[in-house]
Protein backbone atom coordinates (compact mmCIF):
# COMPACT_ATOMS: atom_id res chain seq x y z
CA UNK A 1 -15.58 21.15 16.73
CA UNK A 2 -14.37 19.89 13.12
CA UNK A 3 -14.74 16.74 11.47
CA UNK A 4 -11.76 15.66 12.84
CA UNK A 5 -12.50 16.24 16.24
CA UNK A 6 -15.98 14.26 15.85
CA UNK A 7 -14.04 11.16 13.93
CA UNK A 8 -11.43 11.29 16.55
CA UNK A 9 -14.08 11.30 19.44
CA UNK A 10 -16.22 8.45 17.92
CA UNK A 11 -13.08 6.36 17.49
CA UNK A 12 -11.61 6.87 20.49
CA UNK A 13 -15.56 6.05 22.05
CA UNK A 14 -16.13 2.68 20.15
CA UNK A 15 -12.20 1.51 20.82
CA UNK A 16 -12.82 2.31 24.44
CA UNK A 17 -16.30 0.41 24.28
CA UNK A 18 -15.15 -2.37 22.48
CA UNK A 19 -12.57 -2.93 25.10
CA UNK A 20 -14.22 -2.79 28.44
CA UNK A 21 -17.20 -5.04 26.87
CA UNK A 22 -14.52 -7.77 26.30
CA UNK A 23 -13.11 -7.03 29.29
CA UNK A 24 -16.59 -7.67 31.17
CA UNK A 25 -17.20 -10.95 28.95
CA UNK A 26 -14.22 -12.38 29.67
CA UNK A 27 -14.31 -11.94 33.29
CA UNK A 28 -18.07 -12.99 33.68
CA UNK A 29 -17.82 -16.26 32.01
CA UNK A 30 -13.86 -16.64 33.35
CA UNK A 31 -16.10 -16.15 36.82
CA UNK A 32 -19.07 -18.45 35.77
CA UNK A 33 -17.00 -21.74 34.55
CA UNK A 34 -13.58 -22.04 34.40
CA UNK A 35 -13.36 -23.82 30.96
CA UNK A 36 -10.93 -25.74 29.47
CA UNK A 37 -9.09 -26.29 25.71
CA UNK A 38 -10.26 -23.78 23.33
CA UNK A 39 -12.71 -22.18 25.26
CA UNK A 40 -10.12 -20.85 27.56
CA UNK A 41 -7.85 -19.40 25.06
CA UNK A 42 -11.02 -17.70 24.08
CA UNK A 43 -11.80 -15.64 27.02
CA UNK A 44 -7.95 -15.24 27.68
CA UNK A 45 -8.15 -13.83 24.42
CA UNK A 46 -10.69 -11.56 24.94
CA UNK A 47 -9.64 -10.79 27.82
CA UNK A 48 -5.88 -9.61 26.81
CA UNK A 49 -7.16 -8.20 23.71
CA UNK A 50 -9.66 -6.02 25.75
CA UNK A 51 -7.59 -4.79 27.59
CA UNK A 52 -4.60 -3.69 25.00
CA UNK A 53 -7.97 -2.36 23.19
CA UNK A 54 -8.42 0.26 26.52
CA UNK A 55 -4.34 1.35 26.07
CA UNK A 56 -2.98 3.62 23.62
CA UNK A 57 -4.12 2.48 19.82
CA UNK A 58 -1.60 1.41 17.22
CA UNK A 59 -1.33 3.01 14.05
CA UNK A 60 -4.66 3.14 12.05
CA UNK A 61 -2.48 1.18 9.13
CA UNK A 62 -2.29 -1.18 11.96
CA UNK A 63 -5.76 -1.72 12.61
CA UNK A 64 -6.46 -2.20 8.90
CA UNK A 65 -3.49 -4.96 8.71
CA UNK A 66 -4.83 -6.61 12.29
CA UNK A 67 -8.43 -6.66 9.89
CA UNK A 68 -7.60 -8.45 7.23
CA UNK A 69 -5.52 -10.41 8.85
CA UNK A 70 -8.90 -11.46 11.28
CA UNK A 71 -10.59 -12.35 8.24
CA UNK A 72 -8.01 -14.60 6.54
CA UNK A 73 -7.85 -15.88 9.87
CA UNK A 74 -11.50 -16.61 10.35
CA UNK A 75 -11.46 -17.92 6.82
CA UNK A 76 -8.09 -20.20 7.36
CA UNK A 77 -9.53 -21.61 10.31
CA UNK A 78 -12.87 -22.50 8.55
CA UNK A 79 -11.60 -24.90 6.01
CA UNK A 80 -10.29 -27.87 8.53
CA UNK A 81 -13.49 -29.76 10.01
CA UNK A 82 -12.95 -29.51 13.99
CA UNK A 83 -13.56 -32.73 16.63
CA UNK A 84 -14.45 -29.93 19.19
CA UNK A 85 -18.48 -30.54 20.22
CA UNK A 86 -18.90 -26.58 20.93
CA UNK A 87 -22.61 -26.03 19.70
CA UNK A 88 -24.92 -27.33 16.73
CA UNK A 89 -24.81 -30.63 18.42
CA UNK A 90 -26.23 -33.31 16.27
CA UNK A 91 -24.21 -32.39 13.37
CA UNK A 92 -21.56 -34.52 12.52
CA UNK A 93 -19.51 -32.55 10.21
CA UNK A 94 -17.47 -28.88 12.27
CA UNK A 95 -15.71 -26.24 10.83
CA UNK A 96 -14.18 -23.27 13.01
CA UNK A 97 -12.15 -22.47 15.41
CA UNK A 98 -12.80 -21.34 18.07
CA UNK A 99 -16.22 -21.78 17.60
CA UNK A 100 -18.39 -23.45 14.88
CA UNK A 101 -19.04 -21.71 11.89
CA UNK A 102 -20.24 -24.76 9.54
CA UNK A 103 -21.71 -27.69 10.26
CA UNK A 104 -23.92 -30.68 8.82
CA UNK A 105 -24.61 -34.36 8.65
CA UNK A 106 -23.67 -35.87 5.59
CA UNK A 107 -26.17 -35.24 2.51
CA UNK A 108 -28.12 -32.06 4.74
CA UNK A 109 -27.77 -29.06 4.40
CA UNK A 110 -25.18 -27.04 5.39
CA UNK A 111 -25.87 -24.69 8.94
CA UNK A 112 -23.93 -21.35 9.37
CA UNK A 113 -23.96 -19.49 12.04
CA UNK A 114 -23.53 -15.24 11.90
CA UNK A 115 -23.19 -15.43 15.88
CA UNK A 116 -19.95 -17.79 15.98
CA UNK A 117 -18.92 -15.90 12.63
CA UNK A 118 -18.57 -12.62 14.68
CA UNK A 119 -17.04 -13.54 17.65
CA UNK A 120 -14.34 -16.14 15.87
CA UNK A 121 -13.81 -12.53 13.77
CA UNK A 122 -13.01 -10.53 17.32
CA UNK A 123 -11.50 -13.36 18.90
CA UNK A 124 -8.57 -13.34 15.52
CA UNK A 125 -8.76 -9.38 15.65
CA UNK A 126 -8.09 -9.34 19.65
CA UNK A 127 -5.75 -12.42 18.89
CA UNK A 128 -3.42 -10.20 16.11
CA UNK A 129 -3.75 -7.24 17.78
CA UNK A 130 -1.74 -8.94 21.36
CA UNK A 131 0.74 -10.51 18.47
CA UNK A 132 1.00 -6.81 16.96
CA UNK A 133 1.31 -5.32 20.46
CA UNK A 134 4.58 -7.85 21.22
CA UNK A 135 6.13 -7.13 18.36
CA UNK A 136 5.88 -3.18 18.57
CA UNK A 137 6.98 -3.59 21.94
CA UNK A 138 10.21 -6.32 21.17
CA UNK A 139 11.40 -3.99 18.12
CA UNK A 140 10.66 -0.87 20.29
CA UNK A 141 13.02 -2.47 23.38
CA UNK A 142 15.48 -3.62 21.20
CA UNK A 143 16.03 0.01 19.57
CA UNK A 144 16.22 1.34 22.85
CA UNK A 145 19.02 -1.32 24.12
CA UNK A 146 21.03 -0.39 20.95
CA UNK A 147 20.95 3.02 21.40
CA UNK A 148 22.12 2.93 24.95
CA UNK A 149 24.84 0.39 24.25
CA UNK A 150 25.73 2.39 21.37
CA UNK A 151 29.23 4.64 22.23
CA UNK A 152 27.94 8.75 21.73
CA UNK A 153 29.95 9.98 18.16
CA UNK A 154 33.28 11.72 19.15
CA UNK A 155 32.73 15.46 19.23
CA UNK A 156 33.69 17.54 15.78
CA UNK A 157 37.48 18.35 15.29
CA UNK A 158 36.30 21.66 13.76
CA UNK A 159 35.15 23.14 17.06
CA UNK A 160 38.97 22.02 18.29
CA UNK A 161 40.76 23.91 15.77
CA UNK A 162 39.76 27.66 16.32
């Protein structure tokens, strides 16, 4: 077994693991309290995401675009304060979506939290990775309806002369 084989196995392992755990989270809190607003997108989200996750992978260029696209994302999402009363209640002052990432009272310090930081970071990698899914699958549709409405190319007038 070669390095390849070993990197191809482990990546194949933690896609496949990543997927059916957001799967199962989804599902479980889905089936624990149907919630409403963001919180719903969330776990539809997850749940979507998971699932394209346990498919066929897109292009490892792909997954680095889908990255760094998560992270402007989390970042983007950051800078607006939020009215949404998710978690750190008491503070008056939100930033994140879906979840809370900052938040404080006016002249206090400012409270992060890692937790929310992750899963706002899967929820915008599950959430470009369904966007990068439709796509491949619109542009790959669309080259298949042009090529079948496309007239076949009239056979060579060389092979009609001898």
């Amino acid at each position: 077994m070669g390095d390849g084989d070993l990197r191809t196995t482990l990546a194949v392992g933690a896609r496949l693991l990543c997927g059916w755990a957001c799967v199962a989270v989804a599902l479980l809190d889905l089936a624990t309290g149907f919630e409403t607003g963001p919180y719903l997108v969330f776990h539809l989200v997850l749940l979507a995401g998971g699932l394209l996750l346990l498919q066929n992978p897109p292009h490892p260029f792909a997954y680095a675009a889908i990255t760094v696209l998560a992270v402007l994302s989390t970042v983007v999402a950051a800078l607006p304060p939020t009215d949404q009363v998710c978690c750190m209640l008491g503070l008056t002052v939100r930033h994140g979506y879906p979840l809370t990432l900052l938040a404080w009272n006016q002249g206090q310090p400012v409270h992060f939290a890692p937790a929310h930081a992750v899963a706002d970071l899967a929820f915008w990698f599950l959430a470009w990775t369904i966007v990068v899914f439709v796509v491949v699958r619109v542009g790959s549709h669309r080259r298949l309806s042009a090529a079948a409405t496309t007239p076949a190319a009239p056979a060579s007038s060389a092979a009609s002369t001898s």
